[in-house]
N, C-alpha and C. Protein backbone atom coordinates (compact mmCIF):
# COMPACT_ATOMS: atom_id res chain seq x y z
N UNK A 1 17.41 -45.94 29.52
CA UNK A 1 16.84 -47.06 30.25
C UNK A 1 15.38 -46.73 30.55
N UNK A 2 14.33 -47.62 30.64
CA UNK A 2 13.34 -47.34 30.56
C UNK A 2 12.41 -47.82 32.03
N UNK A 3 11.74 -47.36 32.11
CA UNK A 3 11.13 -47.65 34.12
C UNK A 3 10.86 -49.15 34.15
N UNK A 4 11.51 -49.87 34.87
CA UNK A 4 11.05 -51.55 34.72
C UNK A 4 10.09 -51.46 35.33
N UNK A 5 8.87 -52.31 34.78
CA UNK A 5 7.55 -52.74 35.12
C UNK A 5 7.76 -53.14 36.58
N UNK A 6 8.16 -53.72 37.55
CA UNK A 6 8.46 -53.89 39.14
C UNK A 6 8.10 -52.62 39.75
N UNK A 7 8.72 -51.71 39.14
CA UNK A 7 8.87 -50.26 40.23
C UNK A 7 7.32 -49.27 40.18
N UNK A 8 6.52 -49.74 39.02
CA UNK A 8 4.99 -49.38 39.67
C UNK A 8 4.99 -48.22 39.32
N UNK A 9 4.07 -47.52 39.93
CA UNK A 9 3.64 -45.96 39.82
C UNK A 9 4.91 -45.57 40.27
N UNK A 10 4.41 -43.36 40.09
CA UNK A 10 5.16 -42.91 40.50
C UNK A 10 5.64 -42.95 41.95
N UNK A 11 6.80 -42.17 42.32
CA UNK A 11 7.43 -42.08 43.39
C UNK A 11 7.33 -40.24 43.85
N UNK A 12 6.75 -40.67 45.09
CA UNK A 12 6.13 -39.07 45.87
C UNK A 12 7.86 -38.78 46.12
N UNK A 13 7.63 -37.40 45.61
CA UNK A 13 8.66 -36.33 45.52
C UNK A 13 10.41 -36.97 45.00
N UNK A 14 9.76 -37.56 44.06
CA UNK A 14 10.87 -37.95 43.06
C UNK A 14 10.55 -37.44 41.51
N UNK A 15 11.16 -36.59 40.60
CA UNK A 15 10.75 -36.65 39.45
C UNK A 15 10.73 -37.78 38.48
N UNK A 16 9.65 -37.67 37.96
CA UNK A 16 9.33 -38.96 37.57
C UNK A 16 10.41 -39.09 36.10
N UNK A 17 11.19 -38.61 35.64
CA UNK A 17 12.29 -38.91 35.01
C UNK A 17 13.27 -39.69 36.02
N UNK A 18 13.39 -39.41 36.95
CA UNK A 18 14.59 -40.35 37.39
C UNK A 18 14.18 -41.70 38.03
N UNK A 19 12.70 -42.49 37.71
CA UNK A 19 12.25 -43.43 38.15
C UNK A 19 12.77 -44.48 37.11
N UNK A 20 13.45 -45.33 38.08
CA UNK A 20 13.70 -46.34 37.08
C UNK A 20 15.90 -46.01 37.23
N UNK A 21 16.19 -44.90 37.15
CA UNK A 21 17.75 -44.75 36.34
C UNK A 21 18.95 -45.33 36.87
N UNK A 22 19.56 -45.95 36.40
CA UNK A 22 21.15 -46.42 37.17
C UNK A 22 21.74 -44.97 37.96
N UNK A 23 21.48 -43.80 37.42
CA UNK A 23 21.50 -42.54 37.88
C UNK A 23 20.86 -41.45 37.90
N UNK A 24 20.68 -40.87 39.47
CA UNK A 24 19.72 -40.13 39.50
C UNK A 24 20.33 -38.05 39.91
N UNK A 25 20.36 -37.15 39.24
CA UNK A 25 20.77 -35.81 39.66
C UNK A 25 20.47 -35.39 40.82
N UNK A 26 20.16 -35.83 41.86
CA UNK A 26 19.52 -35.79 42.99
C UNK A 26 19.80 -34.34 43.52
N UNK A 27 21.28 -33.86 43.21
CA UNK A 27 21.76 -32.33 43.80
C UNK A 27 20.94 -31.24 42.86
N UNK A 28 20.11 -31.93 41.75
CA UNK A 28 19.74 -31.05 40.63
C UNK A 28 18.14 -31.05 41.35
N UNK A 29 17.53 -31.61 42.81
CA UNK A 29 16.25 -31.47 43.14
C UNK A 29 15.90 -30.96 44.24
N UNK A 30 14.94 -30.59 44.04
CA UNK A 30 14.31 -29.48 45.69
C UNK A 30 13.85 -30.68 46.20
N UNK A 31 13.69 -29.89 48.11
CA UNK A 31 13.27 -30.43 48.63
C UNK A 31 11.76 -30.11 48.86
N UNK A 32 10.77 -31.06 49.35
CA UNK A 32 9.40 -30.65 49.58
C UNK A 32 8.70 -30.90 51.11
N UNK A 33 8.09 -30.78 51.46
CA UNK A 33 7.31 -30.45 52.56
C UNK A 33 6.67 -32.12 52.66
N UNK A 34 7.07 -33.43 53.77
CA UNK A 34 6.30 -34.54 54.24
C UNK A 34 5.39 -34.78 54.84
N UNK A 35 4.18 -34.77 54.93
CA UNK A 35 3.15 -34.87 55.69
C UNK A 35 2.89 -36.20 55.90
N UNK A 36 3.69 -37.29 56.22
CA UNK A 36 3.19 -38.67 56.71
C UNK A 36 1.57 -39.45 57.00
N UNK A 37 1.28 -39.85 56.64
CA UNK A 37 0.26 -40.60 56.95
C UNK A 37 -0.44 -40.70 58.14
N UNK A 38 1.34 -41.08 59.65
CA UNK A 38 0.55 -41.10 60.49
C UNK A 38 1.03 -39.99 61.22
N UNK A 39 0.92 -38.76 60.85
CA UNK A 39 1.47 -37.66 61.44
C UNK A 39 0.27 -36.92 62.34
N UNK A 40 -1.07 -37.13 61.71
CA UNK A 40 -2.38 -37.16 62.37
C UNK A 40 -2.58 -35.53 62.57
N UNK A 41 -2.26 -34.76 63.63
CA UNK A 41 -2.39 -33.31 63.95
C UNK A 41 -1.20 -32.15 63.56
N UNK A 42 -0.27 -33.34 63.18
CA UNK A 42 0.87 -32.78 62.50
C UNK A 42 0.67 -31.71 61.79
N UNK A 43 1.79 -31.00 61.10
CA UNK A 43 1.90 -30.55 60.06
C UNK A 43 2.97 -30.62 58.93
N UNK A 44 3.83 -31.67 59.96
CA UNK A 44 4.59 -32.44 59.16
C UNK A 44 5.85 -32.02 59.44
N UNK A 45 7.49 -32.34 59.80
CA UNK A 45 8.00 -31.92 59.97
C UNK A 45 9.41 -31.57 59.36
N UNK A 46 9.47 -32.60 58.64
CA UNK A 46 10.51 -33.16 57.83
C UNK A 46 10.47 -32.13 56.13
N UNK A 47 11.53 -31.61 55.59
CA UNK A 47 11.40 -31.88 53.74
C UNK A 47 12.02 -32.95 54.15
N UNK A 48 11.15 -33.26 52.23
CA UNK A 48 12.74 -34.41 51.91
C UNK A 48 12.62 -34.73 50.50
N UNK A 49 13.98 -35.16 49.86
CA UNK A 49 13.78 -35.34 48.79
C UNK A 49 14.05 -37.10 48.44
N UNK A 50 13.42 -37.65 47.75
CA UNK A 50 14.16 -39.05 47.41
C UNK A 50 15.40 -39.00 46.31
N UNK A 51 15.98 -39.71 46.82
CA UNK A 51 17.41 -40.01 46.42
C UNK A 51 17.38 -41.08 45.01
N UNK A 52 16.82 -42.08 45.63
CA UNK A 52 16.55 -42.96 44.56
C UNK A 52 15.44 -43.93 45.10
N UNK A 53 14.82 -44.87 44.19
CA UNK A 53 13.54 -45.42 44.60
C UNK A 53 13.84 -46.81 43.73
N UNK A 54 13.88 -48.23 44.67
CA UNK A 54 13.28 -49.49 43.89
C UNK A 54 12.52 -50.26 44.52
N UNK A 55 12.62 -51.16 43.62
CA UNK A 55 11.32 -52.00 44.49
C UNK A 55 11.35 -52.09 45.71
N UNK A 56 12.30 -52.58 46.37
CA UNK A 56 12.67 -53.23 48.07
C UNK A 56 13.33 -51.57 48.73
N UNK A 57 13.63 -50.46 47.81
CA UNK A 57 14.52 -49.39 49.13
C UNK A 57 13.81 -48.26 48.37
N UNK A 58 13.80 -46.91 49.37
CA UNK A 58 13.47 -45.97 49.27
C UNK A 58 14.51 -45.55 49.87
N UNK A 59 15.87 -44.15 49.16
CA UNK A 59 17.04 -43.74 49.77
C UNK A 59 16.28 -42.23 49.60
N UNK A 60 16.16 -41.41 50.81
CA UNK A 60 15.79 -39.86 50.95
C UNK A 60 16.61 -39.58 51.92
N UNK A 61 16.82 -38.03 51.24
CA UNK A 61 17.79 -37.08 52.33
C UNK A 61 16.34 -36.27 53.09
N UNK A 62 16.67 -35.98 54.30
CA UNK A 62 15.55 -34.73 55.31
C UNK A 62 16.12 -34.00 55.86
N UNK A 63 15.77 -32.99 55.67
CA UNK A 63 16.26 -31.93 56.48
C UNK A 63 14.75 -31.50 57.98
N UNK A 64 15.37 -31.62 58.89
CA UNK A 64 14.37 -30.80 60.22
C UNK A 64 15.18 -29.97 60.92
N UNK A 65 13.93 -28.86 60.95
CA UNK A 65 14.45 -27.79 61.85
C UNK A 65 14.42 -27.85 63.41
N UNK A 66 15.39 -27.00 64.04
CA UNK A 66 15.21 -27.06 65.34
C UNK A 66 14.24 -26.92 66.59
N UNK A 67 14.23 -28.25 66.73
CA UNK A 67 13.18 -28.04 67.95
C UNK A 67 11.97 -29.44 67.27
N UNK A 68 11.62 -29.55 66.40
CA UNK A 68 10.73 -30.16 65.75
C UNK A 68 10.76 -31.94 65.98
N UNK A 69 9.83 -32.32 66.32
CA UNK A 69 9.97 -33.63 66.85
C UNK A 69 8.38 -34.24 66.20
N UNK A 70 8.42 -35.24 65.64
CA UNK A 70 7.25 -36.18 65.45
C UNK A 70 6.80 -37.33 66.42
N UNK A 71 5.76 -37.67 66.16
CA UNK A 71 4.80 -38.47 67.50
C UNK A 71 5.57 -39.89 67.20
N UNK A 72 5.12 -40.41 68.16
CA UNK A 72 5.98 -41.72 68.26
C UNK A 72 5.44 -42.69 67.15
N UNK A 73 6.02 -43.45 66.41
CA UNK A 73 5.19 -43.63 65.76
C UNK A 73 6.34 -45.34 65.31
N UNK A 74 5.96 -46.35 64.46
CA UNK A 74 6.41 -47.55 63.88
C UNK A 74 5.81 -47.64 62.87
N UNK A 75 6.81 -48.40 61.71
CA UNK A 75 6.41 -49.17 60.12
C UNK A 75 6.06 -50.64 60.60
N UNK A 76 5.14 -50.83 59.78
CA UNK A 76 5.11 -52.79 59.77
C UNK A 76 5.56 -53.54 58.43
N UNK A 77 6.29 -52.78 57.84
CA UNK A 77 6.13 -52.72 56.69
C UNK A 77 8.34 -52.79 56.44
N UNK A 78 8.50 -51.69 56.56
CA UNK A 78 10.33 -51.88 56.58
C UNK A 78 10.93 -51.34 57.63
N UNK A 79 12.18 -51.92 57.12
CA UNK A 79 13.11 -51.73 58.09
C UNK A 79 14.18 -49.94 57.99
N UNK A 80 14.38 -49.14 58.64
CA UNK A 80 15.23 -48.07 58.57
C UNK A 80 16.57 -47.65 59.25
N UNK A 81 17.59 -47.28 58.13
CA UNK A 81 18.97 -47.18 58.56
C UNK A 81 18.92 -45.66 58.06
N UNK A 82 19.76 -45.22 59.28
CA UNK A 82 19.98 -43.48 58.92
C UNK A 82 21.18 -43.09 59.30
N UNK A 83 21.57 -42.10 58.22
CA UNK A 83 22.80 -41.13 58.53
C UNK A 83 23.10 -40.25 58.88
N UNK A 84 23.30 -39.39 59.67
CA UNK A 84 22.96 -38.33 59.70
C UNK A 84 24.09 -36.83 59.98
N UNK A 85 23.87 -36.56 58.62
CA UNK A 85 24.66 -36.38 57.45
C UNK A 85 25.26 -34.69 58.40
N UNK A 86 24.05 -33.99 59.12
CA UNK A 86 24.22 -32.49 59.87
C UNK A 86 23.54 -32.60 60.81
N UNK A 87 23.43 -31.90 62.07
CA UNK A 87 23.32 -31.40 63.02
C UNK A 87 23.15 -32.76 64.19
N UNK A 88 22.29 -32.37 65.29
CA UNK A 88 21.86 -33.19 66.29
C UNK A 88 20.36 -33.57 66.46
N UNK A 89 20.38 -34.65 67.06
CA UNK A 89 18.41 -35.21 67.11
C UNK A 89 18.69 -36.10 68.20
N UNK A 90 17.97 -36.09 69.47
CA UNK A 90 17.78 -37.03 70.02
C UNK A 90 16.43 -38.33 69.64
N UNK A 91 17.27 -39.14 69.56
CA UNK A 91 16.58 -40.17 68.82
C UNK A 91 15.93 -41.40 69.90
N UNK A 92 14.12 -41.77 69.78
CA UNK A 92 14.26 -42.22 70.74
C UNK A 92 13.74 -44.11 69.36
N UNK A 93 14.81 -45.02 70.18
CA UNK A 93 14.17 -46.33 69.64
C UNK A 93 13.63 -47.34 70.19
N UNK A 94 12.41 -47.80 70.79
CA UNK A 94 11.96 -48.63 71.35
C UNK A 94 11.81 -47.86 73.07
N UNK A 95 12.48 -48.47 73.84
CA UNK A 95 12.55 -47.90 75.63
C UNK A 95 14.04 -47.13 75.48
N UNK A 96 15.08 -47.11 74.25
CA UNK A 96 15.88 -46.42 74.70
C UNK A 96 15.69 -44.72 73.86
N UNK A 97 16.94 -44.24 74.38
CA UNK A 97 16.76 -42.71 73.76
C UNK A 97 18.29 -42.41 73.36
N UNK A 98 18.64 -41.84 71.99
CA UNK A 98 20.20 -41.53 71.71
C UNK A 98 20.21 -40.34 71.41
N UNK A 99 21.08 -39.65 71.85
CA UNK A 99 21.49 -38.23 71.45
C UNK A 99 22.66 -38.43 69.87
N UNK A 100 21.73 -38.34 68.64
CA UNK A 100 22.57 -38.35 67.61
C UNK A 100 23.41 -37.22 67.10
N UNK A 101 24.35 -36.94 66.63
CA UNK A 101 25.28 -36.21 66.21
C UNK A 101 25.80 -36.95 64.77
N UNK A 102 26.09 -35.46 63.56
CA UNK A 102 26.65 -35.54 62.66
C UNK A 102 27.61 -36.60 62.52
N UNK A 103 27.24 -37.21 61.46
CA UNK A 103 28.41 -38.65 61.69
C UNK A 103 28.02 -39.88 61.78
N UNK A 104 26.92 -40.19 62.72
CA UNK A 104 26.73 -40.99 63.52
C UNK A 104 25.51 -41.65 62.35
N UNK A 105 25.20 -42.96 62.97
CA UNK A 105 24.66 -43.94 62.28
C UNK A 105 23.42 -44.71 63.08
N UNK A 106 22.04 -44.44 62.79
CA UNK A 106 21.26 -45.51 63.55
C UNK A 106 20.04 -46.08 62.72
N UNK A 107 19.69 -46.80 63.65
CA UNK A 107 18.45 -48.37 62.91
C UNK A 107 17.37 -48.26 63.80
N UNK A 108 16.18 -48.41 62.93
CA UNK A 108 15.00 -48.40 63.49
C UNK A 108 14.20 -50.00 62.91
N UNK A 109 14.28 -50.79 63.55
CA UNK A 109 13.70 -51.69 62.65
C UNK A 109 11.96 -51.82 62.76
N UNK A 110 11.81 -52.76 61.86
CA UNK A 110 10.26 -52.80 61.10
C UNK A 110 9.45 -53.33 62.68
N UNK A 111 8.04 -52.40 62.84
CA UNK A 111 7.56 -52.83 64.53
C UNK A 111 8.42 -52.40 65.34
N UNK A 112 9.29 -51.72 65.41
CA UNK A 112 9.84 -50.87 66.64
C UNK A 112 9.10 -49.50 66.60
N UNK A 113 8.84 -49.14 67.21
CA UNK A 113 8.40 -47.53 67.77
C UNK A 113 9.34 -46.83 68.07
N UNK A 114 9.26 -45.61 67.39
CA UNK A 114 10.48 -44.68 67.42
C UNK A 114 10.00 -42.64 67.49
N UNK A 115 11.05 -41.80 67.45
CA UNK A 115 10.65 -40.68 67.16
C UNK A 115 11.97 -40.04 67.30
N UNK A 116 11.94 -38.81 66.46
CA UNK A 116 13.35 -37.87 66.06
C UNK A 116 12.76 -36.32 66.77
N UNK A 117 13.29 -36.10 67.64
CA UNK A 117 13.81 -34.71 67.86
C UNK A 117 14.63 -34.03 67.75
N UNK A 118 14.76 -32.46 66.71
CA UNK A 118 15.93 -32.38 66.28
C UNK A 118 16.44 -30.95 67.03
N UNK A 119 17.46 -31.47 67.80
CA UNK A 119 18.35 -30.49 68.72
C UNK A 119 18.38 -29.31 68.36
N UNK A 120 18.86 -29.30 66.95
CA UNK A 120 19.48 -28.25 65.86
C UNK A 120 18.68 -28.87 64.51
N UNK A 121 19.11 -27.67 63.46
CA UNK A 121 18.82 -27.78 62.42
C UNK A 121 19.17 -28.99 61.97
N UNK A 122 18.91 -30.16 61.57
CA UNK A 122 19.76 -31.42 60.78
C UNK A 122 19.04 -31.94 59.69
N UNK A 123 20.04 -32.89 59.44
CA UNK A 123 19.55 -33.37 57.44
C UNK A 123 20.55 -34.55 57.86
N UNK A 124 19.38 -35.91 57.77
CA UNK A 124 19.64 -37.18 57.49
C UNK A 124 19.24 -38.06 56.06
N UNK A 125 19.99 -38.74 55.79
CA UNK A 125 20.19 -39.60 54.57
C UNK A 125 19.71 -41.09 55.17
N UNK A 126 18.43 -41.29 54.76
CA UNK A 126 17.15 -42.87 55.04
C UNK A 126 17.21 -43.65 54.27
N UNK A 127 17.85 -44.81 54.52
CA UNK A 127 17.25 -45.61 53.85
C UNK A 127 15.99 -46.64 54.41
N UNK A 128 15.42 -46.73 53.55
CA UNK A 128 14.13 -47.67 53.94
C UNK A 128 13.91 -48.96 53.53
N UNK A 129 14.15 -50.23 53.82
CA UNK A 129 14.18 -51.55 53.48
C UNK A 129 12.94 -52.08 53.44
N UNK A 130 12.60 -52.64 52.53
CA UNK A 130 11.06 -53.08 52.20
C UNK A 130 11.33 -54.60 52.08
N UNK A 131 11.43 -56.00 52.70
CA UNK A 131 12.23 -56.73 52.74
C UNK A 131 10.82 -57.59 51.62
N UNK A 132 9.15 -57.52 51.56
CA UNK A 132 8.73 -57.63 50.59
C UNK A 132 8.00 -56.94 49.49
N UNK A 133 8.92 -56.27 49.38
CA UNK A 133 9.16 -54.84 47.72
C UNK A 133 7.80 -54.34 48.14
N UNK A 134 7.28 -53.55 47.12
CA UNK A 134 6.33 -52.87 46.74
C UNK A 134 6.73 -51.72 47.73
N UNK A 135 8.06 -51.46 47.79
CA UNK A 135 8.63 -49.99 48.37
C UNK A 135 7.57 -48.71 47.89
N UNK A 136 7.32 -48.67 46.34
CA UNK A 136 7.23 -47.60 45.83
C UNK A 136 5.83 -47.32 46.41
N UNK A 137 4.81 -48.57 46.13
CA UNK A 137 3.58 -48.31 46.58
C UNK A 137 3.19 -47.78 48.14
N UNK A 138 4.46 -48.46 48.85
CA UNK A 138 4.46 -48.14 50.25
C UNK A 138 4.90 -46.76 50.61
N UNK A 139 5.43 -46.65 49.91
CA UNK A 139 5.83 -45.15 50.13
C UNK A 139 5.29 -44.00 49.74
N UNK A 140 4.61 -44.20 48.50
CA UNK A 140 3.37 -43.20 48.01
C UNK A 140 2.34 -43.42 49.29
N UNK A 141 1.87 -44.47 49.96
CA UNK A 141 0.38 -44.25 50.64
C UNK A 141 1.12 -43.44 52.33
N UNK A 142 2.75 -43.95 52.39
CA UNK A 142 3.02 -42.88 53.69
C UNK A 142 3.19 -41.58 53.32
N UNK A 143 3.09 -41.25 52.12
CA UNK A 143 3.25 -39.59 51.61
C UNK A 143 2.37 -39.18 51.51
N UNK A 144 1.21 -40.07 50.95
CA UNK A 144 0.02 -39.58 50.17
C UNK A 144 -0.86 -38.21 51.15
N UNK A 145 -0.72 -37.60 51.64
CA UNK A 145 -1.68 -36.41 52.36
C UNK A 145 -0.23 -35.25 51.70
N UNK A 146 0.71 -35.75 51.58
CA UNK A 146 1.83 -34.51 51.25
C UNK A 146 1.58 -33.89 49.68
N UNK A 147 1.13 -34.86 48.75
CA UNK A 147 0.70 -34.09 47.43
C UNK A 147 -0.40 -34.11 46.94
């Protein structure tokens, strides 16, 4: 299958063989180091690898270590559902704050202000909803300081 013209350039920290595939080896890829856009004094806190990439979703697994928390920060751009697949993060969304645990399931939507502190070591599974596409492009310019 060949990369459909929709899905654009490459995809930050996806090999560019699996752009485009009904299937992607995802257990066959490292993870890399995120430096966000608006991470500002950061140094970034998150790996992560993408899972798969189309026009409208970006699916990445992250792993953060303990203790590590990013600035508060919102997309205007998509919407985010997370899994979170190991450990604990208190999660804060809007005025509230959740203590997440393995298992558990939460939403950040597009213009909400949010931030992850992670209790323990953990690794969540993102998806990112781009409700008008150009996921890929959007997602290269929130990576773009990481490569």
């Amino acid at each position: 299958m060949t990369m459909p013209e929709s899905l654009g350039n490459f995809v930050a920290f996806m090999d560019s063989a699996d752009i485009g595939q009904l299937f992607v080896p995802s257990s066959k890829r490292e993870m890399r180091q995120l430096i966000p856009d608006y991470s500002q004094d950061e140094d970034g806190v998150d790996r992560v690898k993408v899972l798969m990439a189309t026009p409208n979703l970006i699916v990445f697994e992250a792993f953060r270590p303990a203790g590590e928390i990013d600035r508060m920060h919102m997309h205007k751009d998509h919407h985010s559902v997370a899994y979170q697949k190991e450990g604990t993060v208190l999660m804060t969304i809007g005025s509230d704050t959740f203590e997440i645990a393995a298992g558990d399931t939460y939403h950040h939507p597009m213009g909400v202000k949010h931030r992850h502190k992670s209790l323990e070591d953990s690794v969540r599974i993102e998806i990112k909803y781009y409700p008008e596409g150009n996921a890929i492009e959007s997602w290269n310019r929130l990576a773009a300081s990481s490569n």
